[in-house]
N, C-alpha and C. Protein backbone atom coordinates (compact mmCIF):
# COMPACT_ATOMS: atom_id res chain seq x y z
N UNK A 1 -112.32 -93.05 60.24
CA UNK A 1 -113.68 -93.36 60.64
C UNK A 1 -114.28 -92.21 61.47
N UNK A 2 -113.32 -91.96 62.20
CA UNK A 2 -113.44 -90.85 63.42
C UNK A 2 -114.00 -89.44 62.14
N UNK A 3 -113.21 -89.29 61.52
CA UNK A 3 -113.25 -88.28 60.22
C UNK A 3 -114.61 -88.03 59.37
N UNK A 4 -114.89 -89.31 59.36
CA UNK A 4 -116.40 -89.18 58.71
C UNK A 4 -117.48 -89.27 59.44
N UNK A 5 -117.23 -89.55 60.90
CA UNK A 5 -118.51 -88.99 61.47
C UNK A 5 -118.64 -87.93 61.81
N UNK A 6 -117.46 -86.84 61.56
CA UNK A 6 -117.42 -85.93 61.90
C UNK A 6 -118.02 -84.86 60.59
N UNK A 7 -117.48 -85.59 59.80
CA UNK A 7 -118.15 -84.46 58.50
C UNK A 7 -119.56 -84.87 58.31
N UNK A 8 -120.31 -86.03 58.65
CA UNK A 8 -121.85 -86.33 58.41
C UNK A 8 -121.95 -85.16 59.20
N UNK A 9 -121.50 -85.02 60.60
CA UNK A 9 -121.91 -84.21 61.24
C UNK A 9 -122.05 -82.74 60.92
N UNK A 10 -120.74 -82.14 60.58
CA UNK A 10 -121.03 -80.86 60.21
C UNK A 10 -121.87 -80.75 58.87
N UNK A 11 -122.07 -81.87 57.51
CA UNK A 11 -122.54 -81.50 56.36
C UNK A 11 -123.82 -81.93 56.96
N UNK A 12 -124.75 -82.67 57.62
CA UNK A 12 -126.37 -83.01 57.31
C UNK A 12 -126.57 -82.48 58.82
N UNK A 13 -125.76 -82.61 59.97
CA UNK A 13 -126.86 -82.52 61.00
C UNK A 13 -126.76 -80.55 61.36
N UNK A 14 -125.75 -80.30 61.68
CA UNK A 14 -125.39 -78.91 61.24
C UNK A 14 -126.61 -77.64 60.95
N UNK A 15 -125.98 -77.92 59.93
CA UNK A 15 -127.10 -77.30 58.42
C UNK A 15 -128.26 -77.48 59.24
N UNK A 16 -128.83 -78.81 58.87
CA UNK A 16 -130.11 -78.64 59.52
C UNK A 16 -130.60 -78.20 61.18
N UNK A 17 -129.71 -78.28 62.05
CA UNK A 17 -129.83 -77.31 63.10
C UNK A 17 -129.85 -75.25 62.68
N UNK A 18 -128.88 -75.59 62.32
CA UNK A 18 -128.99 -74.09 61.63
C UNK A 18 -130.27 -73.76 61.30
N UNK A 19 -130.78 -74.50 60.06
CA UNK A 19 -132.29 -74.07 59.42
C UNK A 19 -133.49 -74.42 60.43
N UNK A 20 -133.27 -75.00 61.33
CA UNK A 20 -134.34 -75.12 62.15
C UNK A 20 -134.31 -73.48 63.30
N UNK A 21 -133.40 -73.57 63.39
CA UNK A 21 -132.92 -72.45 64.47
C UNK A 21 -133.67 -70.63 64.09
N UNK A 22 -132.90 -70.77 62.58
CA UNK A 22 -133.47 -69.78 61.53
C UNK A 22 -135.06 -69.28 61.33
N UNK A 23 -135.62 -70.76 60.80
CA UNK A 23 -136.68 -71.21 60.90
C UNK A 23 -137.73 -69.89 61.77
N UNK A 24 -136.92 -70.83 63.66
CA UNK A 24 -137.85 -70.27 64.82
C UNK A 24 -137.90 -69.04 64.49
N UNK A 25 -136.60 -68.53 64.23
CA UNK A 25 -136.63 -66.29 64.53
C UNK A 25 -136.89 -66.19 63.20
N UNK A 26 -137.55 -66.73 62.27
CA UNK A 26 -138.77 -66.10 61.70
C UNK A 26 -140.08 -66.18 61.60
N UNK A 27 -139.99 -67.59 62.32
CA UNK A 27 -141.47 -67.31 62.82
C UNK A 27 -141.78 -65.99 64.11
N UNK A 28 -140.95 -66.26 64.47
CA UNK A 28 -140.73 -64.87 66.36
C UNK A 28 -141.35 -63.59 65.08
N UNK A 29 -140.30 -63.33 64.47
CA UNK A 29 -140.22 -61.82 63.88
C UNK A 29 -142.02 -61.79 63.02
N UNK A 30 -142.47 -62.72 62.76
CA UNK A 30 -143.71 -62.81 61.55
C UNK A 30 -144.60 -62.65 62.95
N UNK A 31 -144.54 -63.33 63.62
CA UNK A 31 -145.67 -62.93 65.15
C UNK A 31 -145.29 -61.70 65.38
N UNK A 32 -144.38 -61.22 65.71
CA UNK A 32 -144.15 -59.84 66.39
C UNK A 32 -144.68 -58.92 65.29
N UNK A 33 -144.30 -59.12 63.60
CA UNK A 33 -145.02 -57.98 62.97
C UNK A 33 -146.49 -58.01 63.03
N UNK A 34 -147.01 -59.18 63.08
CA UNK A 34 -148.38 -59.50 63.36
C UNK A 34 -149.26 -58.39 64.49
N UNK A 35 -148.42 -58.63 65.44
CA UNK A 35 -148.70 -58.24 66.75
C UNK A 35 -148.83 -56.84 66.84
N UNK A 36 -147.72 -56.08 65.71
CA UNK A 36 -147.79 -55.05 65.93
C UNK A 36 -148.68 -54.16 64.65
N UNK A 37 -149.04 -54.81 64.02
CA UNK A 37 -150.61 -55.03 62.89
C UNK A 37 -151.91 -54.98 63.78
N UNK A 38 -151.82 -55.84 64.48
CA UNK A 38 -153.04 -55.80 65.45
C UNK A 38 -153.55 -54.83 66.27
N UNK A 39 -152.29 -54.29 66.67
CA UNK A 39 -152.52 -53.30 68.09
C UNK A 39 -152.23 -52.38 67.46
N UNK A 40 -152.15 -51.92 66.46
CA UNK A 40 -152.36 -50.69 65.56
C UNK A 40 -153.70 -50.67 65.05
N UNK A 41 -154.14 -51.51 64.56
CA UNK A 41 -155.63 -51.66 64.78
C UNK A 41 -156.84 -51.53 65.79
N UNK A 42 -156.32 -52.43 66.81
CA UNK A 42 -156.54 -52.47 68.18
C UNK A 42 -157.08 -50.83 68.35
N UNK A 43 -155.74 -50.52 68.71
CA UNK A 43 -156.13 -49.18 69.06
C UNK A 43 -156.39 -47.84 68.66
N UNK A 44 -156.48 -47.87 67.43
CA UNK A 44 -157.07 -47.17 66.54
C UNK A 44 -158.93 -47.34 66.80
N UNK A 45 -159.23 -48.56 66.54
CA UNK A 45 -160.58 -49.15 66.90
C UNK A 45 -161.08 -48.49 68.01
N UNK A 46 -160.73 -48.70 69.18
CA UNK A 46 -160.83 -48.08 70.57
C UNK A 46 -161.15 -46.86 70.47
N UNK A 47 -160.36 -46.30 69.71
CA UNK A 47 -159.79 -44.90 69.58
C UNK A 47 -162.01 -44.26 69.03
N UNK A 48 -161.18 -45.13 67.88
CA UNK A 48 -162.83 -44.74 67.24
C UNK A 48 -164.12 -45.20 67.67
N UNK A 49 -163.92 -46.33 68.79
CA UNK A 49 -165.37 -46.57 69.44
C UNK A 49 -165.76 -45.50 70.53
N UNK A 50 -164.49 -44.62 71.22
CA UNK A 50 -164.56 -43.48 72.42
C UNK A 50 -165.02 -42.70 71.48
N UNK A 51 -164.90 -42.25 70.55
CA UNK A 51 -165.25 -41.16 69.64
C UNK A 51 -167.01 -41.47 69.05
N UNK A 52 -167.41 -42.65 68.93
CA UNK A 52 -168.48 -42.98 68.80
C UNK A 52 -168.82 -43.28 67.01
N UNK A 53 -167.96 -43.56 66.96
CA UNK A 53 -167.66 -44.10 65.55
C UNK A 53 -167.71 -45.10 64.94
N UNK A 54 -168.71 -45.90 65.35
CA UNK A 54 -169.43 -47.05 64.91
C UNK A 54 -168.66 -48.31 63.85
N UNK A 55 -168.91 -47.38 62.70
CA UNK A 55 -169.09 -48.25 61.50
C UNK A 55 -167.44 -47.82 61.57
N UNK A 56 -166.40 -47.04 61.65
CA UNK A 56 -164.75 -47.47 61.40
C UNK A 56 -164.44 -48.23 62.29
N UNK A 57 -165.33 -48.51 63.77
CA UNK A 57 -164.39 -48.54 64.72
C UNK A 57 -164.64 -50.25 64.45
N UNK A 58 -165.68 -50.36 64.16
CA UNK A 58 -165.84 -52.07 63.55
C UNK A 58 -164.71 -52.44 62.31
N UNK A 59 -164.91 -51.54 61.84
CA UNK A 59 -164.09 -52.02 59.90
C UNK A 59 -162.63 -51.93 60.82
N UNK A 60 -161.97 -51.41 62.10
CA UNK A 60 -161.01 -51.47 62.09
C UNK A 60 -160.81 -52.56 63.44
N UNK A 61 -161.41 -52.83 64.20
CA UNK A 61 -161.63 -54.00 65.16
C UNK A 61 -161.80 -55.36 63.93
N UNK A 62 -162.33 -55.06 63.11
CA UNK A 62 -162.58 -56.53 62.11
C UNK A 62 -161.01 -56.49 61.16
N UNK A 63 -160.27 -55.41 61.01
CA UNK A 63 -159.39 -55.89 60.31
C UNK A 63 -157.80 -56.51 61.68
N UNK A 64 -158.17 -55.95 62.66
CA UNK A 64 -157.50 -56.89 64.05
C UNK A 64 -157.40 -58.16 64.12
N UNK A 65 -159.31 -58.43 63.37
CA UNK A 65 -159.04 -60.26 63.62
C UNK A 65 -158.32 -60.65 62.68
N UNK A 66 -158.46 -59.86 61.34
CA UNK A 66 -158.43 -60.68 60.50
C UNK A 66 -156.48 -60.53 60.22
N UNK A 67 -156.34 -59.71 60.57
CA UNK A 67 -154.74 -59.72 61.15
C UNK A 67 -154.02 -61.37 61.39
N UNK A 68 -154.95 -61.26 63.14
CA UNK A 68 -154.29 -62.34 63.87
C UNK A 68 -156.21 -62.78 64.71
N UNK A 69 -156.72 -63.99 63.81
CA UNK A 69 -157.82 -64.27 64.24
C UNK A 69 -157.84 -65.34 65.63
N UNK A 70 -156.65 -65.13 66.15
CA UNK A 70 -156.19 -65.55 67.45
C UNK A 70 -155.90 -64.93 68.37
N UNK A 71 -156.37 -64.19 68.14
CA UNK A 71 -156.08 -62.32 69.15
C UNK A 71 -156.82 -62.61 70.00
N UNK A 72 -157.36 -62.72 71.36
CA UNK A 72 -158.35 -62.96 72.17
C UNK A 72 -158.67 -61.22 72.46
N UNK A 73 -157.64 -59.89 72.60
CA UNK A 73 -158.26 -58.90 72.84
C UNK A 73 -158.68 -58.73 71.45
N UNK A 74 -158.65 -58.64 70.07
CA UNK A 74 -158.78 -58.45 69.09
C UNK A 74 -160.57 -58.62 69.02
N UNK A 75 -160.81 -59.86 69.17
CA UNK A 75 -161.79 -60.72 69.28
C UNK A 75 -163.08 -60.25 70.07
N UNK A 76 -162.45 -59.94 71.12
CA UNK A 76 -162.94 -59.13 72.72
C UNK A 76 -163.98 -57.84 72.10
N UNK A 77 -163.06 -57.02 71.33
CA UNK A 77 -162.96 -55.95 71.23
C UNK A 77 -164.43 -55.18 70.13
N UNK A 78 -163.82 -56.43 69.08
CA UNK A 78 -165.01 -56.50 68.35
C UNK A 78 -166.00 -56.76 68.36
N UNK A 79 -166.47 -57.43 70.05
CA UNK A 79 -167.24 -57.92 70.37
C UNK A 79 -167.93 -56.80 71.11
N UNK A 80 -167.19 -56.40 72.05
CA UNK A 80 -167.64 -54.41 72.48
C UNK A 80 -168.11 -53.39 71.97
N UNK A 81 -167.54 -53.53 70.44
CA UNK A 81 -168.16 -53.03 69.21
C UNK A 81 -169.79 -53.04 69.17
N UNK A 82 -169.70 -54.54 68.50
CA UNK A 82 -170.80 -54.54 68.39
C UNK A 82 -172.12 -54.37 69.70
N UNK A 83 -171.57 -54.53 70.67
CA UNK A 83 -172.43 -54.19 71.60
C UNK A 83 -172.43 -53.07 71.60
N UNK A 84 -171.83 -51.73 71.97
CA UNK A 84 -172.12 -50.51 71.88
C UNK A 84 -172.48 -49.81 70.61
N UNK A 85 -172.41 -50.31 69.30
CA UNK A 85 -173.00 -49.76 67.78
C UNK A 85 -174.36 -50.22 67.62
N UNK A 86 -174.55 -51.67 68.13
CA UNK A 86 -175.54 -52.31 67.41
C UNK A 86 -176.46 -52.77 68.36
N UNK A 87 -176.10 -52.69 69.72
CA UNK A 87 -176.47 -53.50 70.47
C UNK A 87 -176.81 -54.98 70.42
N UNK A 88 -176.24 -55.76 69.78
CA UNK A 88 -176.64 -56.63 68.98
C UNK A 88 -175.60 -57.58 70.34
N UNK A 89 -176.64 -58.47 71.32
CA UNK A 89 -176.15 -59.11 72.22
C UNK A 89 -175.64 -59.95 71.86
N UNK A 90 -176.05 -60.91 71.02
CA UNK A 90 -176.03 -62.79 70.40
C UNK A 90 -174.52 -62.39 69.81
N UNK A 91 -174.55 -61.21 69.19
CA UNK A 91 -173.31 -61.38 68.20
C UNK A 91 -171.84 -61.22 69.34
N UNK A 92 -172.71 -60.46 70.11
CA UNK A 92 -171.13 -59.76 71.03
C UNK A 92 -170.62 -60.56 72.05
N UNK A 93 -171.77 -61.98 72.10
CA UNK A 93 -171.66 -62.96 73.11
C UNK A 93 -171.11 -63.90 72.38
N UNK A 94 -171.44 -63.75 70.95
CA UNK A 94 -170.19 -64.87 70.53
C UNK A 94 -169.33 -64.50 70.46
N UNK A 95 -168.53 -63.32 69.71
CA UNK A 95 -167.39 -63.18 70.30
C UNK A 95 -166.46 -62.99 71.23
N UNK A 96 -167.62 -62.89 72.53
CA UNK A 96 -166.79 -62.87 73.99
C UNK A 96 -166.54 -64.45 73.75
N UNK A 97 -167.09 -65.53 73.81
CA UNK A 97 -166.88 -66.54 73.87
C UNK A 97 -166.00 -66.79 72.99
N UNK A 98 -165.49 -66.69 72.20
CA UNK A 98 -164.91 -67.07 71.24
C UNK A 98 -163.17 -66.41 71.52
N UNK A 99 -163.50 -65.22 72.18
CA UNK A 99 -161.84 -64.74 72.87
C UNK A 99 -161.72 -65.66 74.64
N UNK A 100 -163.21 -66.33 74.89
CA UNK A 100 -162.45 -66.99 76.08
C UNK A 100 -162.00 -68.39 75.78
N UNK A 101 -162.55 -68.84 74.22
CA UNK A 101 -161.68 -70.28 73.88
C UNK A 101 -160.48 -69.73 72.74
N UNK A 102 -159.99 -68.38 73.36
CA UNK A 102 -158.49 -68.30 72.91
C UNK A 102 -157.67 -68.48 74.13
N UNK A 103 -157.75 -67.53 75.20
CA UNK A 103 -157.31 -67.50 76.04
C UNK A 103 -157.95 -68.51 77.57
N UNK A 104 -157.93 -69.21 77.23
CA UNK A 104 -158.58 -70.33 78.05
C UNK A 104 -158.51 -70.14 79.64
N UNK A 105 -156.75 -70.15 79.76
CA UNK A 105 -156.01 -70.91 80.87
C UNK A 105 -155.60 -69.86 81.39
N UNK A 106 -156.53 -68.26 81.04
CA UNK A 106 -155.82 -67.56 82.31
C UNK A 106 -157.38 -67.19 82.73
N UNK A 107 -157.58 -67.20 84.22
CA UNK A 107 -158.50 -67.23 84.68
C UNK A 107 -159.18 -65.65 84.62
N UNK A 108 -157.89 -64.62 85.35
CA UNK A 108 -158.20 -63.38 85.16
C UNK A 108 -159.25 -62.94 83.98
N UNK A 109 -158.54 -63.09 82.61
CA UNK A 109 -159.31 -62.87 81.60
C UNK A 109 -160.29 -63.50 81.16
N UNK A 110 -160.82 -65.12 81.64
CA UNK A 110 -162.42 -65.67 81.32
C UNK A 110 -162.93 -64.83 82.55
N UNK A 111 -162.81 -64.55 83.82
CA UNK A 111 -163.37 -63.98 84.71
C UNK A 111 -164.07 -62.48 84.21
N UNK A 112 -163.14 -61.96 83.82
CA UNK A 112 -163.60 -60.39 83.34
C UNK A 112 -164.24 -60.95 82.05
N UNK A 113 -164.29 -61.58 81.21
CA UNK A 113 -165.46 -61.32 79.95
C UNK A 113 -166.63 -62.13 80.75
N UNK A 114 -166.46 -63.78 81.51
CA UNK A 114 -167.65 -63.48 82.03
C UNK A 114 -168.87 -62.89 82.76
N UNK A 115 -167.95 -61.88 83.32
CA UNK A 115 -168.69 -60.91 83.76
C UNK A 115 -169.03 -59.97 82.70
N UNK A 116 -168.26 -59.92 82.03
CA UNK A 116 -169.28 -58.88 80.65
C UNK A 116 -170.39 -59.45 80.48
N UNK A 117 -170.25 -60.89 79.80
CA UNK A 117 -171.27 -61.43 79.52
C UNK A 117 -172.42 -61.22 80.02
N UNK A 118 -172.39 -61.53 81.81
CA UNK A 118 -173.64 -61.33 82.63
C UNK A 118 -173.95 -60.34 82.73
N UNK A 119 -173.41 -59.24 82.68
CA UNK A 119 -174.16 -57.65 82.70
C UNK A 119 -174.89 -57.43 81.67
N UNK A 120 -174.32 -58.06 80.25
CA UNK A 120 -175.58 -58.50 79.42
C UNK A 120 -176.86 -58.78 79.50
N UNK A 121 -176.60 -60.32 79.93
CA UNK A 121 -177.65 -60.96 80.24
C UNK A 121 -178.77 -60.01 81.62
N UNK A 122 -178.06 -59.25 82.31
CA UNK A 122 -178.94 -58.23 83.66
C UNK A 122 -179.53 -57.45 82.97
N UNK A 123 -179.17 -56.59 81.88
CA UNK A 123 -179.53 -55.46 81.10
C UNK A 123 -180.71 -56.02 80.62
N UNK A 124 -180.60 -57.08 79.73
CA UNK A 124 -181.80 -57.98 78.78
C UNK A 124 -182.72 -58.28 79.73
N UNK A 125 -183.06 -57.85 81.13
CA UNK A 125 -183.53 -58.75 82.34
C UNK A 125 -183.82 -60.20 82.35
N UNK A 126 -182.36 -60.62 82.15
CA UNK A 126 -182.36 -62.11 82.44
C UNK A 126 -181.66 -62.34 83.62
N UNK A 127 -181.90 -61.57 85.09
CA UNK A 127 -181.03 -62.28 85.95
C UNK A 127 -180.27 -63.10 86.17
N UNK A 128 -181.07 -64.61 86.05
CA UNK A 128 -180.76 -65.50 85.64
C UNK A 128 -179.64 -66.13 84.97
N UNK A 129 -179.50 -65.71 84.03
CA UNK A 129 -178.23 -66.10 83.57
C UNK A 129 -177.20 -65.46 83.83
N UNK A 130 -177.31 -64.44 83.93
CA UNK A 130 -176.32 -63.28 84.58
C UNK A 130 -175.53 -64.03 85.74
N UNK A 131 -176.39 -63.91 86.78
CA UNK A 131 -176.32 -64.47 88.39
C UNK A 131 -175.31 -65.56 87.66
N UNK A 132 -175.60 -66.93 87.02
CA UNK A 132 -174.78 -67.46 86.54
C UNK A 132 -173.65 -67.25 86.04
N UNK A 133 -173.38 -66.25 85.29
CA UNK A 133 -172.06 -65.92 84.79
C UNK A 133 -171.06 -65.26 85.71
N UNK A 134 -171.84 -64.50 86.70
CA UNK A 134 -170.97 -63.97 87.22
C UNK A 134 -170.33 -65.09 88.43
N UNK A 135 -171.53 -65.93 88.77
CA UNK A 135 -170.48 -67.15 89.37
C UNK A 135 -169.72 -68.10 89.07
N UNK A 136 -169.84 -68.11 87.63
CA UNK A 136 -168.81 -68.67 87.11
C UNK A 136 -167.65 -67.63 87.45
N UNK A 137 -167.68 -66.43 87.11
CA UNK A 137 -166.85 -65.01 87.06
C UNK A 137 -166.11 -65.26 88.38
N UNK A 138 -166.59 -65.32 89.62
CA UNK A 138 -166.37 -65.50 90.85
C UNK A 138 -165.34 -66.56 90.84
N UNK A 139 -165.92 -68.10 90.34
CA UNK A 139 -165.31 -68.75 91.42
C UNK A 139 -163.84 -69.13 90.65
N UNK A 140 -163.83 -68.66 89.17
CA UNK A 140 -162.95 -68.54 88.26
C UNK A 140 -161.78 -67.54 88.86
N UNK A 141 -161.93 -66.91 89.54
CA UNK A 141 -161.04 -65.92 90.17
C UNK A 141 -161.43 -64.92 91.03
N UNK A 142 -161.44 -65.51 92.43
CA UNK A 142 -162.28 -64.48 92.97
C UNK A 142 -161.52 -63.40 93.71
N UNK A 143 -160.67 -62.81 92.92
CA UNK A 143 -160.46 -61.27 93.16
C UNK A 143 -160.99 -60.87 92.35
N UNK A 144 -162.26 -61.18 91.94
CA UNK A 144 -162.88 -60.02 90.56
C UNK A 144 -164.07 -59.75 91.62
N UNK A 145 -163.82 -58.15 91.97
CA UNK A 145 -164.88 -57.62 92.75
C UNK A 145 -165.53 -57.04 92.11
N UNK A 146 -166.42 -56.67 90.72
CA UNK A 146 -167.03 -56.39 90.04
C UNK A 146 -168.50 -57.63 90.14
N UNK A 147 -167.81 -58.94 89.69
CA UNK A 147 -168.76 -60.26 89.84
C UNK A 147 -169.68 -60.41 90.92
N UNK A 148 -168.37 -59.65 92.06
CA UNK A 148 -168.86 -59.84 93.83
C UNK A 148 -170.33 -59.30 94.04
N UNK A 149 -170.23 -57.67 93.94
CA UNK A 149 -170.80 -56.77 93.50
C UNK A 149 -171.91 -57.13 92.80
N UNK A 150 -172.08 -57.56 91.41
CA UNK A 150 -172.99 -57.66 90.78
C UNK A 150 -174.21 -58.95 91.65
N UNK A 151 -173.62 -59.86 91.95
CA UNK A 151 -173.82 -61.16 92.58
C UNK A 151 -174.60 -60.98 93.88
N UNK A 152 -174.50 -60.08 94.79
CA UNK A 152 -174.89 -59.17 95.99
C UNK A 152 -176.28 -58.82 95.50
N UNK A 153 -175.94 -57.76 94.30
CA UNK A 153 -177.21 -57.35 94.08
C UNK A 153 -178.44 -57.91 93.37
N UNK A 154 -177.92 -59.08 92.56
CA UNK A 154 -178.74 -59.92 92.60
C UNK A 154 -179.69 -60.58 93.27
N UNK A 155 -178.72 -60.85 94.46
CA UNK A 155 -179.34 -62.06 95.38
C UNK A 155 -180.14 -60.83 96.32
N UNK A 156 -179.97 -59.84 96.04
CA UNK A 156 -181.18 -58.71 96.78
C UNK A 156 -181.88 -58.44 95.94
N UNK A 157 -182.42 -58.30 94.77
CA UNK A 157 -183.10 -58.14 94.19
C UNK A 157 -183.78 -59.31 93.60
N UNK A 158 -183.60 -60.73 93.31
CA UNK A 158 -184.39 -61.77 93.83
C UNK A 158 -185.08 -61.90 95.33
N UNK A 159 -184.01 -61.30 96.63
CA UNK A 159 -185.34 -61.33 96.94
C UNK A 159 -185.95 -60.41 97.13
N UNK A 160 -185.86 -59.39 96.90
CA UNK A 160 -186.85 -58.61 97.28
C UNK A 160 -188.50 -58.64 95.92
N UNK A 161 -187.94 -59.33 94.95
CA UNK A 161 -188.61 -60.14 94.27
C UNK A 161 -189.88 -61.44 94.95
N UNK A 162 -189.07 -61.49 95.75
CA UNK A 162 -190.23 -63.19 96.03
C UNK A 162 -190.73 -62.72 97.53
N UNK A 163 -190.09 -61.40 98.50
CA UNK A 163 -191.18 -60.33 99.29
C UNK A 163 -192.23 -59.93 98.43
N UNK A 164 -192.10 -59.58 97.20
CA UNK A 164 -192.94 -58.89 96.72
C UNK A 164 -194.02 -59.68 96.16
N UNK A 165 -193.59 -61.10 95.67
CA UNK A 165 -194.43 -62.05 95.52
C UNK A 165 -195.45 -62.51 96.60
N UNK A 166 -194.71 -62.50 97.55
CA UNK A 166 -195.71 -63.07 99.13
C UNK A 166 -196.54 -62.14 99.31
N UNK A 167 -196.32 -60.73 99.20
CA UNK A 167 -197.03 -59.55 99.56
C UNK A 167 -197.95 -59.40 98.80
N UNK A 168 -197.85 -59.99 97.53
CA UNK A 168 -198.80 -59.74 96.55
C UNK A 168 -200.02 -60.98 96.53
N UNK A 169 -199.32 -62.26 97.12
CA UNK A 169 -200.00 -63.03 97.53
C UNK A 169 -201.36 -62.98 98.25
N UNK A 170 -200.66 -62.30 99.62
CA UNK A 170 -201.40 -62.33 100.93
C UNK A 170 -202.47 -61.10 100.84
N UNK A 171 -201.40 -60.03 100.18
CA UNK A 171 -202.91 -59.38 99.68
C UNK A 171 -204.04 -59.27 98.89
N UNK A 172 -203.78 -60.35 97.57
CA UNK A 172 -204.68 -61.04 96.77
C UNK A 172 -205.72 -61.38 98.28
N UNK A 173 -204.90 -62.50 98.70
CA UNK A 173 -205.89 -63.16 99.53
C UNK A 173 -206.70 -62.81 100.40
N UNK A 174 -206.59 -61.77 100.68
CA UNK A 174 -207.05 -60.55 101.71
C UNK A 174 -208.61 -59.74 101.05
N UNK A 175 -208.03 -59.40 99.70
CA UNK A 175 -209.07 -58.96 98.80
C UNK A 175 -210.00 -59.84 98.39
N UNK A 176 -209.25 -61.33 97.75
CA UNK A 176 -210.78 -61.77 97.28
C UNK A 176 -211.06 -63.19 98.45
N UNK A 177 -210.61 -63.14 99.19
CA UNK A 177 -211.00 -63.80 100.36
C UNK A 177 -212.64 -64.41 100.46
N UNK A 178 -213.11 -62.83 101.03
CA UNK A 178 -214.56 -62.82 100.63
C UNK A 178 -215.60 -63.50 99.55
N UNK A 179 -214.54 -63.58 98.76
CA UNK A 179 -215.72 -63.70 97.50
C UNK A 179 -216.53 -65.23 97.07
């Protein structure tokens, strides 16, 4: 009796530990070639966006995703792309977003693209949303002194915004006072 639970054991449960085991280290090895598909891309891309090379440095940032379309720098990257080729904000803001619902749960990295984001949004003169992102940026991790920085100068340049409003006010009122 003792005998045959011993051979169920080595003939069905065995085996199938084995093939599960197997299994994992090829999935490991199929990620790792992946990985190293990507960042050959990766940085090739880079390579060709410092160089100012537009249209490869995209065809080779787009073949990154399409590598591993779970790449959050992959994703990132192409998204940098298109902001520095095309300037094309909408597109480069979806793909920032789209590498911060890869990498969710590390704060560091939503911190630094939301701050990309908002330097965006400052450039486009949308304060506004900016100021927003970067406090998200902030309170997401606030050793990001870039956010700090940007956030400072905001809140001085709103006000020196709504001085300039009063001033413009009072001297309206000054001028047509009279009338």
């Amino acid at each position: 009796m003792v005998k045959r639970k011993l051979s169920l054991i080595f003939l069905v449960i065995l085996p199938l530990l084995f093939f599960y085991s197997c299994k994992s280290t090829l999935l490991e090895t199929k990620n790792n070639d992946a990985d190293v598909v990507v960042n050959e891309h990766l940085v090739k891309g880079k390579e060709l966006l410092k160089d100012k090379d537009c249209q490869g440095a995209i065809k080779e940032l787009e073949r990154a995703v399409e590598s591993d379309f779970q790449n959050p720098n992959a994703v990132y990257w192409l998204g940098a792309a298109h902001y520095r080729c095309d300037t094309d904000y909408q597109i480069m803001r979806d793909y920032w977003h789209t590498s911060i619902e890869l990498r969710p749960d590390d704060p560091a990295w939503v911190s630094r693209v939301r701050t990309a984001i908002g330097y965006t949004y400052e450039i486009q003169g949308d304060g506004e949303k900016a100021l927003e992102e970067y406090k998200i940026a902030e309170g997401l991790y606030p050793d990001n002194s870039t956010a700090k920085k940007r956030i400072k100068i905001l809140n001085k340049v709103k006000d020196t915004n709504k001085s300039r409003e009063k001033g413009k006010r009072r001297i309206e009122k000054l001028i047509f006072s009279g009338l």
